[in-house]
Protein backbone atom coordinates (compact mmCIF):
# COMPACT_ATOMS: atom_id res chain seq x y z
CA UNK A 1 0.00 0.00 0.00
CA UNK A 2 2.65 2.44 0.66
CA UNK A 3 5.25 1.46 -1.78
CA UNK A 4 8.01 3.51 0.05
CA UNK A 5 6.00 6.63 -0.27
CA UNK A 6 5.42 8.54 2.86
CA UNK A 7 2.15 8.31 4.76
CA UNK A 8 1.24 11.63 4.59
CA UNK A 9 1.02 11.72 0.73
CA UNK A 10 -1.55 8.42 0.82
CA UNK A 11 -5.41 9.40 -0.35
CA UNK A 12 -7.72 9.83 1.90
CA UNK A 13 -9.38 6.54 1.05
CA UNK A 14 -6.06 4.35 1.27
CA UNK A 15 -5.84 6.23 4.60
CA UNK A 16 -9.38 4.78 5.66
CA UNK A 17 -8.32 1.51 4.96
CA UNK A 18 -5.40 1.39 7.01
CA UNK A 19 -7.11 2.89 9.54
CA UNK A 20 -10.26 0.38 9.34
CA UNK A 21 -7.33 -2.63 9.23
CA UNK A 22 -6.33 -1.37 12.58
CA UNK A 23 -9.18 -1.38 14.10
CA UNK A 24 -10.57 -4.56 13.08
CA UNK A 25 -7.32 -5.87 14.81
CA UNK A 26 -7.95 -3.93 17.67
CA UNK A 27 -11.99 -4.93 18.07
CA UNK A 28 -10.55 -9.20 17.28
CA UNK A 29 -7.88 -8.47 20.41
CA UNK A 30 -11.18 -7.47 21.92
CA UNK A 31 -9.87 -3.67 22.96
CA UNK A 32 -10.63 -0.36 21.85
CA UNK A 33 -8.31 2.58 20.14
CA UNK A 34 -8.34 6.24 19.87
CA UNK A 35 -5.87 8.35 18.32
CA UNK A 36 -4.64 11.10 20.34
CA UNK A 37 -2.10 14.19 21.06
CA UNK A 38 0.16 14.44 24.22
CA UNK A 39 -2.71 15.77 25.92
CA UNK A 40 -5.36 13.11 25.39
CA UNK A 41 -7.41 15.66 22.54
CA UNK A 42 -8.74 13.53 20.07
CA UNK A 43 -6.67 14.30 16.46
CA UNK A 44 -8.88 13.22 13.20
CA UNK A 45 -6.91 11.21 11.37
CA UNK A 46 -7.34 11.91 8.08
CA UNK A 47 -6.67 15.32 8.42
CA UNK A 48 -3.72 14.84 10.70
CA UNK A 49 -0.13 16.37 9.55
CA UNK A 50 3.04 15.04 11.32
CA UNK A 51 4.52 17.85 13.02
CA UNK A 52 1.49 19.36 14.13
CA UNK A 53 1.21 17.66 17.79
CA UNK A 54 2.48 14.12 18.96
CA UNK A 55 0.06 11.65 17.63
CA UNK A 56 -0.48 9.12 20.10
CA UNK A 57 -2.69 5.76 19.96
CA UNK A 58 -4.05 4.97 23.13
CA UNK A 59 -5.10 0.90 23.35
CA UNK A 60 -8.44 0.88 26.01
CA UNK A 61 -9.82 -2.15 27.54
CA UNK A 62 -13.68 -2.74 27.25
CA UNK A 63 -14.48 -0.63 30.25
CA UNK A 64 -12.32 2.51 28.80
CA UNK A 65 -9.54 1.79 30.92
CA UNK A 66 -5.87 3.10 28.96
CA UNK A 67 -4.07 -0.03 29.03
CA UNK A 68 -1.31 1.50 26.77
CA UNK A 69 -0.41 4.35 24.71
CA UNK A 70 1.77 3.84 21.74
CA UNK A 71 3.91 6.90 20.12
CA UNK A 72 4.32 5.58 16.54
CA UNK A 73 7.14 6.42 14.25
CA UNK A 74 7.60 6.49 11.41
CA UNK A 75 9.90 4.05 10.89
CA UNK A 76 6.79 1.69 12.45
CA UNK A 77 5.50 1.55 9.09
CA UNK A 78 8.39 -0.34 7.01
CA UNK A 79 7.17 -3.62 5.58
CA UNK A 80 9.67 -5.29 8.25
CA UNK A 81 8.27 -3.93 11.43
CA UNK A 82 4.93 -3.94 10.06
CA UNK A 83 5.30 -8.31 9.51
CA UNK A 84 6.45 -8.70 13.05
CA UNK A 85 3.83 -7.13 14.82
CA UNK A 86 1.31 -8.85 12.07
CA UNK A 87 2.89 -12.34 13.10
CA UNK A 88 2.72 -11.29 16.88
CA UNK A 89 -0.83 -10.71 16.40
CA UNK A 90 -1.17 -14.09 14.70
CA UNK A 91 0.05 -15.53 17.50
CA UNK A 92 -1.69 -13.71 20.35
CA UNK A 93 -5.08 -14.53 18.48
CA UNK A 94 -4.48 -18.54 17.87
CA UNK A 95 -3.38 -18.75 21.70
CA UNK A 96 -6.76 -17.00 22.53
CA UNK A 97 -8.52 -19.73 20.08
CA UNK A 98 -6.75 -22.21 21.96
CA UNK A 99 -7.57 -21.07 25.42
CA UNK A 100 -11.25 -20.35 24.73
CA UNK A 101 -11.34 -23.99 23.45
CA UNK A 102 -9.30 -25.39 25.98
CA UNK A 103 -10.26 -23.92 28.86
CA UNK A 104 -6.88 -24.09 29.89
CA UNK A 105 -3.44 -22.91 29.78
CA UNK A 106 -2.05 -22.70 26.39
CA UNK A 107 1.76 -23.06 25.92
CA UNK A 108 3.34 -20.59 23.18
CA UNK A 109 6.64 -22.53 22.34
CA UNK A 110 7.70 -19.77 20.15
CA UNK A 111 6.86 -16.99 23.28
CA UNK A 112 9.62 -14.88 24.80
CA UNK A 113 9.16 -16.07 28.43
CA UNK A 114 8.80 -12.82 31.05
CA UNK A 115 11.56 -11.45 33.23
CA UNK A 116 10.20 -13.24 36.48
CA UNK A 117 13.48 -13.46 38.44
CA UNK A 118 13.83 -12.48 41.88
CA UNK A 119 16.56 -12.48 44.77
CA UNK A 120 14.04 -14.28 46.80
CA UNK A 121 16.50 -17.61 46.58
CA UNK A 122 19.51 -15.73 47.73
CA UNK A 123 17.38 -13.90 50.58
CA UNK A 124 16.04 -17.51 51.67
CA UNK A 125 19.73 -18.68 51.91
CA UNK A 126 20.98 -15.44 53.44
CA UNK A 127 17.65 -16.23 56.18
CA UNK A 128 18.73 -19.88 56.95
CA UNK A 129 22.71 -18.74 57.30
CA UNK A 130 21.48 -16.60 60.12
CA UNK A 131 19.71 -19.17 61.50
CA UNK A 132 22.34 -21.40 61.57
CA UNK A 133 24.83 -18.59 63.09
CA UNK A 134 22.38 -17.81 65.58
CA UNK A 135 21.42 -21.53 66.94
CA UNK A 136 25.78 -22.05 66.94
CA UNK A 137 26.23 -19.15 68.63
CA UNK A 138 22.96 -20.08 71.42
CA UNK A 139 25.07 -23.37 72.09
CA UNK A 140 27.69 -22.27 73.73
CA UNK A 141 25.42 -19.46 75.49
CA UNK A 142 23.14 -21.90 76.83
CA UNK A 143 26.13 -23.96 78.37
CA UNK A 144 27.45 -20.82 80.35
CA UNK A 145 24.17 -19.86 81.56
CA UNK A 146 23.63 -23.34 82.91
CA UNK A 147 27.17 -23.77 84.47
CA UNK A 148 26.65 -20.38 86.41
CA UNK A 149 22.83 -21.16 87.45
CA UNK A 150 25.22 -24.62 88.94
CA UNK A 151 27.60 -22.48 90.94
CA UNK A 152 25.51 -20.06 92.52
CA UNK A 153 23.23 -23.73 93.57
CA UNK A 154 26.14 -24.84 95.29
């Protein structure tokens, strides 16, 4: 569609249909879009020219709650940046086929896995070395404190 030409210079109508392609991928991810400047204004797209404000698309859940806002670039809209986020999508939407017929969780071999890690294993081992420390240390303690309770006895 844009055959290395710059956005700006598209027809209106070719600027409809990207727009309507959007949001038919927006509505199957089952969120909602607006386009908006820095300030949350809503900017009509079709007579939008870059420069003018920060365009900003803001990703809603069904309630209306901003879930994310995404400054696009324009280097967003080469053919190469435009496939991965297509195949992303691809993705996302056959794991949500799987999991609505599933009814369970649906492994994504090809998925990045999250940054989950935590020092909670090194705190846990810092926790018991106290422990230990602290019972060795009570040992000899307890043997004082029961050889001086014996002398004042006596």
């Amino acid at each position: 569609m844009l055959n290395g030409k710059n956005p700006e210079s598209l027809p209106s109508a070719q600027k409809v249909k990207v727009l309507r392609l959007f949001l038919d991928s927006v509505k199957l991810a089952h969120l909602q879009a607006s386009v908006v400047d820095e300030q949350g204004n809503p900017i009509d797209i079709l007579t939008y020219k870059a420069g003018s404000s920060t365009l900003v698309i803001q990703l809603k859940d069904l309630k209306g709650n901003v879930l994310a806002t995404i400054d696009p670039k324009k280097e967003d809209l080469n053919p190469g940046a435009i496939l991965t986020k297509i195949n992303a999508l691809v993705t996302a939407v056959n794991a949500k086929k799987q999991l609505d017929q599933e009814k369970g969780f649906v492994p994504m071999p090809a998925g990045d896995l999250p940054n989950t890690a935590t020092n909670d294993p090194e705190y846990i081992a810092l926790g018991v070395l106290l422990m230990l420390m602290g019972g060795i240390a009570a040992v000899p303690a307890v043997r004082q404190i029961r050889k001086s309770n014996e002398v004042v006895e006596a």
